[in-house]
PDB file of N, CA and C in Angstrom:
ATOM      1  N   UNK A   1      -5.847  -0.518 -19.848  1.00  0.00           N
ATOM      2  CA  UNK A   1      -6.004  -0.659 -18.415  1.00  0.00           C
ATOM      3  C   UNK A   1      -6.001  -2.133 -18.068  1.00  0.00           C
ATOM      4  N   UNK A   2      -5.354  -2.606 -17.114  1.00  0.00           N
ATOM      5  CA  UNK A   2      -4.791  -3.408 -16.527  1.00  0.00           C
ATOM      6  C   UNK A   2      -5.620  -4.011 -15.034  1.00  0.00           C
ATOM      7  N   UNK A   3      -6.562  -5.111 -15.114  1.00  0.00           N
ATOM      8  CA  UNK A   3      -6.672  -5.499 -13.592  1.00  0.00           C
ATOM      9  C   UNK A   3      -5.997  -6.599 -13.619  1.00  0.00           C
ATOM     10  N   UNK A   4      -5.435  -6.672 -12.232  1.00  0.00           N
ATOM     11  CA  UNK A   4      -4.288  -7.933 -11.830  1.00  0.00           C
ATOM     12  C   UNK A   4      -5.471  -8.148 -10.495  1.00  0.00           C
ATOM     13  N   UNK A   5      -5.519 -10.331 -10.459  1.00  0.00           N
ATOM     14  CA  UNK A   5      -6.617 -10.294  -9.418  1.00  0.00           C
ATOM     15  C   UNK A   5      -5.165 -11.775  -9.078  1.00  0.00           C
ATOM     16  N   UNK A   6      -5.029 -11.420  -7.438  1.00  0.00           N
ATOM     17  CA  UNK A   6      -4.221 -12.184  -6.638  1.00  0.00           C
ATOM     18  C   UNK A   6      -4.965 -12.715  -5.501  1.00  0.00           C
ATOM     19  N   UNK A   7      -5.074 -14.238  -5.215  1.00  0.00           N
ATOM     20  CA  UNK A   7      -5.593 -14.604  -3.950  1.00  0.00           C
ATOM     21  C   UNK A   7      -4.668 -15.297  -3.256  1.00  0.00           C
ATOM     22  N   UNK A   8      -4.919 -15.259  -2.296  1.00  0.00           N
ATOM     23  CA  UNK A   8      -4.149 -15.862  -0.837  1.00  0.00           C
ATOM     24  C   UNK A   8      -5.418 -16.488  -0.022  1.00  0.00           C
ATOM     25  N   UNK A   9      -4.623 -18.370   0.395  1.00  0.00           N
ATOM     26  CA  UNK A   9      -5.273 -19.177   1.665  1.00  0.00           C
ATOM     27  C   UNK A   9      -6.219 -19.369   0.509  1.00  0.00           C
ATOM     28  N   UNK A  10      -6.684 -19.145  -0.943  1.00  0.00           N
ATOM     29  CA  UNK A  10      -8.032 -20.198  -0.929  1.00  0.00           C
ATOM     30  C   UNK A  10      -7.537 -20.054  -3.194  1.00  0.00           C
ATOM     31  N   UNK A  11      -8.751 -20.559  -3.506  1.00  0.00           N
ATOM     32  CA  UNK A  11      -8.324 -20.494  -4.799  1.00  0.00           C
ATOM     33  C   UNK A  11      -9.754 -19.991  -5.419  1.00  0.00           C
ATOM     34  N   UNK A  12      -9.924 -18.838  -5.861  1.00  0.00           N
ATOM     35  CA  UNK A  12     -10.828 -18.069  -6.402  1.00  0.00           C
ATOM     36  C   UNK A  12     -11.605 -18.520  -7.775  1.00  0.00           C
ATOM     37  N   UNK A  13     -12.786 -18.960  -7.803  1.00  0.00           N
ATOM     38  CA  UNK A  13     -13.315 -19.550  -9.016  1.00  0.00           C
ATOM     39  C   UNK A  13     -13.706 -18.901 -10.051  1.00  0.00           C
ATOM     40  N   UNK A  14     -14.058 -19.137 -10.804  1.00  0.00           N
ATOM     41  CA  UNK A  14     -14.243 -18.277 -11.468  1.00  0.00           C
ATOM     42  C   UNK A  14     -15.541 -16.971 -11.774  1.00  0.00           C
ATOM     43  N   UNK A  15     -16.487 -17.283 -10.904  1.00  0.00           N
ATOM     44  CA  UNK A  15     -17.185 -16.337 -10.883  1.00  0.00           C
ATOM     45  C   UNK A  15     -17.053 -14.864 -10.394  1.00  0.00           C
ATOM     46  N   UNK A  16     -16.280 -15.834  -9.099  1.00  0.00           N
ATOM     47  CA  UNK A  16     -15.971 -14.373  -8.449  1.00  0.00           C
ATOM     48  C   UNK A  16     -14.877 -13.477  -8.561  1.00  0.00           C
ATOM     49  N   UNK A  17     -14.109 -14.358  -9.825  1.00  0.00           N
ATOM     50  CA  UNK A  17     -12.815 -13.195 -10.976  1.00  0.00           C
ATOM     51  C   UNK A  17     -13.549 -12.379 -11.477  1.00  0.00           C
ATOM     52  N   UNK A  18     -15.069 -13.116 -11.989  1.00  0.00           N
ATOM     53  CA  UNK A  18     -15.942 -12.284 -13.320  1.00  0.00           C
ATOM     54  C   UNK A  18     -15.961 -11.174 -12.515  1.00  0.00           C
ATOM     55  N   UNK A  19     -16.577 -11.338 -11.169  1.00  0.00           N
ATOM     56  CA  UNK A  19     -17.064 -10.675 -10.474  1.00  0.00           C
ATOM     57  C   UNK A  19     -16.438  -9.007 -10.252  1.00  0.00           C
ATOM     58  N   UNK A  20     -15.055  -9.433  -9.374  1.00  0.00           N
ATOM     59  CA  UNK A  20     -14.561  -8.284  -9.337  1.00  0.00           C
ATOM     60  C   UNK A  20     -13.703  -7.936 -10.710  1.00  0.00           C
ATOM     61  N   UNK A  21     -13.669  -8.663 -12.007  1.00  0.00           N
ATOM     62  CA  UNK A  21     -13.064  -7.607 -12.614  1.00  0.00           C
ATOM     63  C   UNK A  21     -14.520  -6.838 -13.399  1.00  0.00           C
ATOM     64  N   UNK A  22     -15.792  -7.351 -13.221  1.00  0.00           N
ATOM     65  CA  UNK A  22     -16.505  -6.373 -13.975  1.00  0.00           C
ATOM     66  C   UNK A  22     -16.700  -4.779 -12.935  1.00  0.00           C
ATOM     67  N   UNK A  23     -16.815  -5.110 -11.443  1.00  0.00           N
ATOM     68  CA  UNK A  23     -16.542  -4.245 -10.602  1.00  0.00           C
ATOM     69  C   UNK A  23     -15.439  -3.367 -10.419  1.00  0.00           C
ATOM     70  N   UNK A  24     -14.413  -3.649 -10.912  1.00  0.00           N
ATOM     71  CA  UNK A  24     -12.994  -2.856 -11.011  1.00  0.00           C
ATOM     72  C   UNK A  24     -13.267  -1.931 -12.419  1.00  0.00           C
ATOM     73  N   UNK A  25     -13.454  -3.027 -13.801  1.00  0.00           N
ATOM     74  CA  UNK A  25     -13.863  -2.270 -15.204  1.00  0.00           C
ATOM     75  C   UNK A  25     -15.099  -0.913 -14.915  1.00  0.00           C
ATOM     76  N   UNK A  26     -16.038  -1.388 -14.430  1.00  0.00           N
ATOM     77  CA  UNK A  26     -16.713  -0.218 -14.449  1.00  0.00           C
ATOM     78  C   UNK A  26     -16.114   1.199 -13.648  1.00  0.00           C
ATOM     79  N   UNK A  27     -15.675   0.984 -12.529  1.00  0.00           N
ATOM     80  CA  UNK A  27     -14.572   1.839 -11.626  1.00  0.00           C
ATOM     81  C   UNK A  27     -13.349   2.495 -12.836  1.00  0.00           C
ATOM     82  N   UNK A  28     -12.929   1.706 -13.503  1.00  0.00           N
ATOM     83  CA  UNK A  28     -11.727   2.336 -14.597  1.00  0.00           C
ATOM     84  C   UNK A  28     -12.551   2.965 -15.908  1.00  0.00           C
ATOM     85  N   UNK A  29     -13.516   2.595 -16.209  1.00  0.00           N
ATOM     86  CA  UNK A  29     -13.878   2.988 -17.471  1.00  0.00           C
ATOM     87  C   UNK A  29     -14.359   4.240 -17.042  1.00  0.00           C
ATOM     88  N   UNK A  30     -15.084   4.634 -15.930  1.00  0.00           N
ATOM     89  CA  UNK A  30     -15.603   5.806 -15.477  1.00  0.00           C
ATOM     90  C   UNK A  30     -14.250   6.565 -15.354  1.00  0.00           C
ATOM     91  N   UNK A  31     -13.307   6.410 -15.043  1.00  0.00           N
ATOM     92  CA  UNK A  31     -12.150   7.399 -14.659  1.00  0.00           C
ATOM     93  C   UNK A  31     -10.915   6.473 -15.378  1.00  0.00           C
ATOM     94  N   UNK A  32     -10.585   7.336 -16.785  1.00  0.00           N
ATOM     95  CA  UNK A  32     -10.201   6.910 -18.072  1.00  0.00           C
ATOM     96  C   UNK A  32      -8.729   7.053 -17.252  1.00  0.00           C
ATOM     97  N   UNK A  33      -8.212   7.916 -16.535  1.00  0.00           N
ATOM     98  CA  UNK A  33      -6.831   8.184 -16.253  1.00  0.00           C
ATOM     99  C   UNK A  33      -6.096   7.067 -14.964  1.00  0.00           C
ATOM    100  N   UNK A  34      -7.159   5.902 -14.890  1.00  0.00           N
ATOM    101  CA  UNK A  34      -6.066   4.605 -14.322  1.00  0.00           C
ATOM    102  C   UNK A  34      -5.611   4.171 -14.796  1.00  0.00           C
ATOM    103  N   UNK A  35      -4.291   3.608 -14.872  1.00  0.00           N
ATOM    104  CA  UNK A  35      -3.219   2.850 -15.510  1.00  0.00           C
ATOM    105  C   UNK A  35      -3.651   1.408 -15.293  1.00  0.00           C
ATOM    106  N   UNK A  36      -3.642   0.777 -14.315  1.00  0.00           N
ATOM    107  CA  UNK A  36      -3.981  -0.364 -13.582  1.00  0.00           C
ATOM    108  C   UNK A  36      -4.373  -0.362 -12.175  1.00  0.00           C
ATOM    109  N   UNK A  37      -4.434  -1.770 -12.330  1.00  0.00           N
ATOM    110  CA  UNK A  37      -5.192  -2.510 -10.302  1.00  0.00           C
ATOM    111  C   UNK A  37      -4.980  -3.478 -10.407  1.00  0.00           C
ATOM    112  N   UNK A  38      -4.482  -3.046  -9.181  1.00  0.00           N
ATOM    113  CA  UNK A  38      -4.418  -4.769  -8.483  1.00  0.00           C
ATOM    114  C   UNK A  38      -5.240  -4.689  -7.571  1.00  0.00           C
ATOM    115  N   UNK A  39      -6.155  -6.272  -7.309  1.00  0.00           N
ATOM    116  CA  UNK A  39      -7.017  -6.701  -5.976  1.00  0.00           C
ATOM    117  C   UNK A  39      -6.016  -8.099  -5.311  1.00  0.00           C
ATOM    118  N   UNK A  40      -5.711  -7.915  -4.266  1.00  0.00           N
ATOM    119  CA  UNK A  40      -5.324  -9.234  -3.744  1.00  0.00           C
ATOM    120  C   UNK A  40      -6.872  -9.531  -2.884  1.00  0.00           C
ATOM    121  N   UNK A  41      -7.267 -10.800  -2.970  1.00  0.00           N
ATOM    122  CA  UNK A  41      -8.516 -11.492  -1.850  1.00  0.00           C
ATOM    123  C   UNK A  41      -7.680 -12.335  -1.255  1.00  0.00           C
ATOM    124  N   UNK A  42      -7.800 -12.386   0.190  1.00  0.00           N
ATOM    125  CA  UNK A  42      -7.718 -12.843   1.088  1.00  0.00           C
ATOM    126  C   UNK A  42      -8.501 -13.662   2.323  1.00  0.00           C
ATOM    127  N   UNK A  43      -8.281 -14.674   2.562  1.00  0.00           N
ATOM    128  CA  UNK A  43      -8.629 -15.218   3.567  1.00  0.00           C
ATOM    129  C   UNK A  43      -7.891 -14.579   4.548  1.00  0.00           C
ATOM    130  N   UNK A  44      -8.455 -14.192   5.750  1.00  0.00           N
ATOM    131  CA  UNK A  44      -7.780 -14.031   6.693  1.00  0.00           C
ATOM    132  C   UNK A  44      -8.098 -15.064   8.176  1.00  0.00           C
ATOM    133  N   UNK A  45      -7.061 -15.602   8.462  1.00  0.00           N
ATOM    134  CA  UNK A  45      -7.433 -16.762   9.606  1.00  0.00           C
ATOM    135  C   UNK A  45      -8.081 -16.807  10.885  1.00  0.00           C
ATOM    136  N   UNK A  46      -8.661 -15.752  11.470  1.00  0.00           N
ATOM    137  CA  UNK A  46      -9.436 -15.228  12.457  1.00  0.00           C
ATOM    138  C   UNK A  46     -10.547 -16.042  12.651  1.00  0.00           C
ATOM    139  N   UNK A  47     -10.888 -16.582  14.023  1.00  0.00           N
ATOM    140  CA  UNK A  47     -12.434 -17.097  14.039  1.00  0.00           C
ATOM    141  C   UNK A  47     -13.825 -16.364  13.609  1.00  0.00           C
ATOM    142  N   UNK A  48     -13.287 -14.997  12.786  1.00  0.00           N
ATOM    143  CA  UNK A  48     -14.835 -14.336  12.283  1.00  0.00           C
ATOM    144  C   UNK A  48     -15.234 -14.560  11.623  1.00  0.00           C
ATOM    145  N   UNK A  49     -16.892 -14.537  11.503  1.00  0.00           N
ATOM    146  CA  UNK A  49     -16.982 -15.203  10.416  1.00  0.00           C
ATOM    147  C   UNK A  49     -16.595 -13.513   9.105  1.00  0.00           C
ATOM    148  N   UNK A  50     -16.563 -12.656   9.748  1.00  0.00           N
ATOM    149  CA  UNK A  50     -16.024 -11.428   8.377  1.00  0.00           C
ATOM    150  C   UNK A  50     -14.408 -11.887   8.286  1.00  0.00           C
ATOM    151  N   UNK A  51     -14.249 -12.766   7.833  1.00  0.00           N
ATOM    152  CA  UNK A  51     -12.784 -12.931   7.370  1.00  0.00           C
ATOM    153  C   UNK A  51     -12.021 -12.997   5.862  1.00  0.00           C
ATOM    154  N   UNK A  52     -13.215 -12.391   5.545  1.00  0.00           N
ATOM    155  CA  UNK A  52     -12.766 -12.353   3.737  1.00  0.00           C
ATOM    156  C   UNK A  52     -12.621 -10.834   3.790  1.00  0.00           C
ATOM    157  N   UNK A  53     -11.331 -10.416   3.260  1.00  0.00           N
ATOM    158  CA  UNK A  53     -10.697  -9.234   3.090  1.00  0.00           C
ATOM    159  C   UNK A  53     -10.360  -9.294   1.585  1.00  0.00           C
ATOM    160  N   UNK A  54     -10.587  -8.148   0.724  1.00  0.00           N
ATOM    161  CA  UNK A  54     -10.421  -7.314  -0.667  1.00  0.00           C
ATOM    162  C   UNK A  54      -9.232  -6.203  -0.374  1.00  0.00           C
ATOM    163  N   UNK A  55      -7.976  -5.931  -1.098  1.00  0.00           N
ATOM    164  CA  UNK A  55      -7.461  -5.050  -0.979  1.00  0.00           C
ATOM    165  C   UNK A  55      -7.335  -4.597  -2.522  1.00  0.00           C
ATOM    166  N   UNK A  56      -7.834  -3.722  -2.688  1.00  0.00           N
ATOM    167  CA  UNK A  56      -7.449  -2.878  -4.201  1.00  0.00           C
ATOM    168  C   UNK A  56      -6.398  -1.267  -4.457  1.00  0.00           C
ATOM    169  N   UNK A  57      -5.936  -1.414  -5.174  1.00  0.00           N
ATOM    170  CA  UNK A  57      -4.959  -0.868  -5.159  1.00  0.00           C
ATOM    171  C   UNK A  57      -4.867   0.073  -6.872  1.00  0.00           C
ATOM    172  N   UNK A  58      -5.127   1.200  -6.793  1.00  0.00           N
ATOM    173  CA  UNK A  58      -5.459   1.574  -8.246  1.00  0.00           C
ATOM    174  C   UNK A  58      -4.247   2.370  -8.041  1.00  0.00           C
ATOM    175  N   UNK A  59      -3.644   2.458  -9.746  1.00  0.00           N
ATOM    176  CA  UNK A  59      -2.254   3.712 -10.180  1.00  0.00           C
ATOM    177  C   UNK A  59      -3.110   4.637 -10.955  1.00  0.00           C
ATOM    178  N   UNK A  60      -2.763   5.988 -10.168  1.00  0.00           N
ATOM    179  CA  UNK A  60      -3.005   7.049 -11.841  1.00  0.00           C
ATOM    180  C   UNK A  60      -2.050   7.720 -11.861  1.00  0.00           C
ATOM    181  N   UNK A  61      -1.636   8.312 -12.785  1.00  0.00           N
ATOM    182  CA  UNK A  61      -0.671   9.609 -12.839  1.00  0.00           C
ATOM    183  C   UNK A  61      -0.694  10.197 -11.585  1.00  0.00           C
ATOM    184  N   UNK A  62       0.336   9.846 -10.990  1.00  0.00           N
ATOM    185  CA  UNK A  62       0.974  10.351  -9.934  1.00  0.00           C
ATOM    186  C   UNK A  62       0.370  10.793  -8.278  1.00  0.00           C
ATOM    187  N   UNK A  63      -0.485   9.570  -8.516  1.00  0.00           N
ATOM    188  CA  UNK A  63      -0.804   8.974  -7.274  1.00  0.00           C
ATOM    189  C   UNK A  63      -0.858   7.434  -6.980  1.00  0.00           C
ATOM    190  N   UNK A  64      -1.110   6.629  -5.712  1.00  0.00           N
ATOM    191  CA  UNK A  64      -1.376   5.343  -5.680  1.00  0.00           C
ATOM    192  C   UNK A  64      -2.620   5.307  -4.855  1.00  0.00           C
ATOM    193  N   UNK A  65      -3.823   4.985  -4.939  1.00  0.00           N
ATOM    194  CA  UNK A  65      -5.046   4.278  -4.389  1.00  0.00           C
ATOM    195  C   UNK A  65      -5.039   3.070  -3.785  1.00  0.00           C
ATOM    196  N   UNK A  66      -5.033   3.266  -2.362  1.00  0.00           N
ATOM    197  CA  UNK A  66      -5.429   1.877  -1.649  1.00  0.00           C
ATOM    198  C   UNK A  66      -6.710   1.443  -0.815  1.00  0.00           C
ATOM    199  N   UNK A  67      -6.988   0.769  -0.554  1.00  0.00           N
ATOM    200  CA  UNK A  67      -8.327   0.417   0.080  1.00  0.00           C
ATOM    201  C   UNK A  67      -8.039  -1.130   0.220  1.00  0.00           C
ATOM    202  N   UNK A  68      -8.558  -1.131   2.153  1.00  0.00           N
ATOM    203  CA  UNK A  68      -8.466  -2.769   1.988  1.00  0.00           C
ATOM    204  C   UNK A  68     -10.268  -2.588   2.882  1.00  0.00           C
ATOM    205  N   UNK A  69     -10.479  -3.776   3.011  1.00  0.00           N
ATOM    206  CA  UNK A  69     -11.831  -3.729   3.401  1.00  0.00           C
ATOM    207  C   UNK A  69     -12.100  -5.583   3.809  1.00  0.00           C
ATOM    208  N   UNK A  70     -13.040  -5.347   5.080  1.00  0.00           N
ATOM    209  CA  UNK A  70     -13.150  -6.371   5.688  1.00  0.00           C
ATOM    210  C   UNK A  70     -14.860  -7.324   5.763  1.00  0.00           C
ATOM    211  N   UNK A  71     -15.514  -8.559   5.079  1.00  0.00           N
ATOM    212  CA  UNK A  71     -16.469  -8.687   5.343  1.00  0.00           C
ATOM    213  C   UNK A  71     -16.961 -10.310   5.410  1.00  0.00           C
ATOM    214  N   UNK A  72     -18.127 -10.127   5.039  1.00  0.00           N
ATOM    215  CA  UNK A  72     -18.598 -11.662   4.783  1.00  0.00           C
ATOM    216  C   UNK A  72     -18.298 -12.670   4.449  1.00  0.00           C
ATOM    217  N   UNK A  73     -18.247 -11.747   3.174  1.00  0.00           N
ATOM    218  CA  UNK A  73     -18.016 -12.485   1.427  1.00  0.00           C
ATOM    219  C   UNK A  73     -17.175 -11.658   1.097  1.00  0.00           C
ATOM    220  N   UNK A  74     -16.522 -12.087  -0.111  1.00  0.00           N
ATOM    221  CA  UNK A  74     -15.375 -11.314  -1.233  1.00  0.00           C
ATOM    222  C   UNK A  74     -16.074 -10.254  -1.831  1.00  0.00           C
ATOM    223  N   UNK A  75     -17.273 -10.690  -2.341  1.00  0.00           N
ATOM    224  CA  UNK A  75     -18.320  -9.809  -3.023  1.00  0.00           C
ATOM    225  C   UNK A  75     -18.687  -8.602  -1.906  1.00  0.00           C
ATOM    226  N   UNK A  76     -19.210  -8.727  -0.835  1.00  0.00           N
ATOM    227  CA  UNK A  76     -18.871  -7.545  -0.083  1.00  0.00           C
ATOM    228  C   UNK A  76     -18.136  -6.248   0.127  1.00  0.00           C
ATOM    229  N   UNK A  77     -16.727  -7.358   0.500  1.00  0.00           N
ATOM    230  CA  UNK A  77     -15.581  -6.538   0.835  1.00  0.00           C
ATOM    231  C   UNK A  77     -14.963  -5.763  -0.563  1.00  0.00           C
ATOM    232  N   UNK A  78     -15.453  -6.795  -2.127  1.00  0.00           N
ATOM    233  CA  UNK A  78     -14.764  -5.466  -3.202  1.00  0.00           C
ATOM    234  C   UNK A  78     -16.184  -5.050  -3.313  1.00  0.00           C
ATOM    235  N   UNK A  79     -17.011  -4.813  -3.244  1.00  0.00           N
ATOM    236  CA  UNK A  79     -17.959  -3.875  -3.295  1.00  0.00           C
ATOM    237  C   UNK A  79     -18.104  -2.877  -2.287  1.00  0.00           C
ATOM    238  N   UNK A  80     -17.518  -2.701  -1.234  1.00  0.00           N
ATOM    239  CA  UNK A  80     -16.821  -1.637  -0.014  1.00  0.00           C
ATOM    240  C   UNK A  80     -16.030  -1.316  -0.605  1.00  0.00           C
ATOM    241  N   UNK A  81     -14.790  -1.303  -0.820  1.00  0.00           N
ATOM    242  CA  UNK A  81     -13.550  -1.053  -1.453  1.00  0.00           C
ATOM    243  C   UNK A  81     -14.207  -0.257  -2.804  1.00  0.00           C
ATOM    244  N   UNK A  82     -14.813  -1.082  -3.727  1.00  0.00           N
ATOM    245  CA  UNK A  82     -14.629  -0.098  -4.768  1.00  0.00           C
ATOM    246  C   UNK A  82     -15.692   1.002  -4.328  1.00  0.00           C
ATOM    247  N   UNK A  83     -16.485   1.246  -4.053  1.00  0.00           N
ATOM    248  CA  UNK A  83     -17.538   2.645  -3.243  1.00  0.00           C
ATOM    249  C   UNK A  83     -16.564   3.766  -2.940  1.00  0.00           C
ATOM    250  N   UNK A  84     -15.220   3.424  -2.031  1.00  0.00           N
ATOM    251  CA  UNK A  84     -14.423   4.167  -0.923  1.00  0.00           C
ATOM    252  C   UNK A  84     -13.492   4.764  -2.292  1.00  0.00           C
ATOM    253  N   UNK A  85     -13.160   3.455  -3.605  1.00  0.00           N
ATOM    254  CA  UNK A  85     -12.147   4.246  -3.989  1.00  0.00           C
ATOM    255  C   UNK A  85     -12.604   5.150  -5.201  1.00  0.00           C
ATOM    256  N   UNK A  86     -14.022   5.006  -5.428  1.00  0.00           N
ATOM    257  CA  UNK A  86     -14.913   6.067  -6.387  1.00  0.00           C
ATOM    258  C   UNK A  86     -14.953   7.159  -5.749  1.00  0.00           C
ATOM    259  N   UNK A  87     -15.065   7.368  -4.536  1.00  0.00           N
ATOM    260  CA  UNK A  87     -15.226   8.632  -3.559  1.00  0.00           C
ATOM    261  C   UNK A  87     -13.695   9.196  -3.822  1.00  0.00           C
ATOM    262  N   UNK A  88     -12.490   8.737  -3.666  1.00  0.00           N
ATOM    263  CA  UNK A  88     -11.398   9.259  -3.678  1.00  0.00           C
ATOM    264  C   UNK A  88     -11.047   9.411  -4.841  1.00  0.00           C
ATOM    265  N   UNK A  89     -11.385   8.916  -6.143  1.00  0.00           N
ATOM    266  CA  UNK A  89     -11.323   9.118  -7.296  1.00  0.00           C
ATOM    267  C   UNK A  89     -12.138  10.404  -7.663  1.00  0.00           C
ATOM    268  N   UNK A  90     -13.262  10.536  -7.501  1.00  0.00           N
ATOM    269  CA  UNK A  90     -14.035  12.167  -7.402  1.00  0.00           C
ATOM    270  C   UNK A  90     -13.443  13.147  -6.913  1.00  0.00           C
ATOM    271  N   UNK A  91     -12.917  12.808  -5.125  1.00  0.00           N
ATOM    272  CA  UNK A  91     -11.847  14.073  -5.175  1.00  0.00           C
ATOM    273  C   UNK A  91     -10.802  14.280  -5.906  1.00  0.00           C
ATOM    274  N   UNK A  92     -10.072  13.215  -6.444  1.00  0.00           N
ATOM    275  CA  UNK A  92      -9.010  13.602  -7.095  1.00  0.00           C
ATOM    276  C   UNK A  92      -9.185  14.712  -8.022  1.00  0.00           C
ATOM    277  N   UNK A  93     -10.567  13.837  -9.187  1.00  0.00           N
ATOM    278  CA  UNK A  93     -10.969  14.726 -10.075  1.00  0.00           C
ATOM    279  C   UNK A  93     -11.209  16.100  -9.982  1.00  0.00           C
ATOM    280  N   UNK A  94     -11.666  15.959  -8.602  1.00  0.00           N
ATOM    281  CA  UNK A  94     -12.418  17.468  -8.618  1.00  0.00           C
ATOM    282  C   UNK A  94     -10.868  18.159  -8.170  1.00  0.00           C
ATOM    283  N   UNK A  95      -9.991  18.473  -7.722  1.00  0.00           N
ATOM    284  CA  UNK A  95      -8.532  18.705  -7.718  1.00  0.00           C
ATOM    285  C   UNK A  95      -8.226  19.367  -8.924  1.00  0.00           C
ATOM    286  N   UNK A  96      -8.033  18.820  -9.645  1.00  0.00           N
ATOM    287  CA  UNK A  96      -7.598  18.806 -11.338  1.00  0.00           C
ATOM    288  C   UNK A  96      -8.634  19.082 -12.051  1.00  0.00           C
TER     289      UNK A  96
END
């Protein structure tokens, strides 16, 4: 399993790589059937101060998972994101 971490408008240090890939790993290790993810973080240029946007993007067998999410901090917005895409990962499961 595969996380790909992409930023845009700023340059991501390194904590907050640790950050969301230990938040993505725990999300994949719980649900063995993701291939990969990608997170792009974003600045977004708006006078808010919620202008840090997370978009994650998980593959499994024969679906695609998206979630973008809008907040504070980075840490926020992938900690929204990954919540929304554990919920859609449960339904999947429960599907199959």
């Amino acid at each position: 399993m595969k996380v790909k971490i992409q930023t845009v408008h700023f340059d991501a240090d390194s904590r907050l790589e640790e950050f969301i890939h230990e938040r993505v790993d725990k999300l994949m290790n719980r649900y063995k059937k993701v291939i990969h993810a990608d997170v792009v973080l974003r600045l977004d240029k708006s006078e808010s101060q919620e202008n840090k946007i997370a978009e994650i993007k998980l593959e499994v067998p024969g679906n695609h998972l998206f979630v973008k999410k809008q907040s504070r901090t980075f840490e926020e917005a992938a900690d929204s994101a990954v919540e929304v895409l554990h919920r859609q990962l449960e339904k999947l499961k429960d599907k199959h």
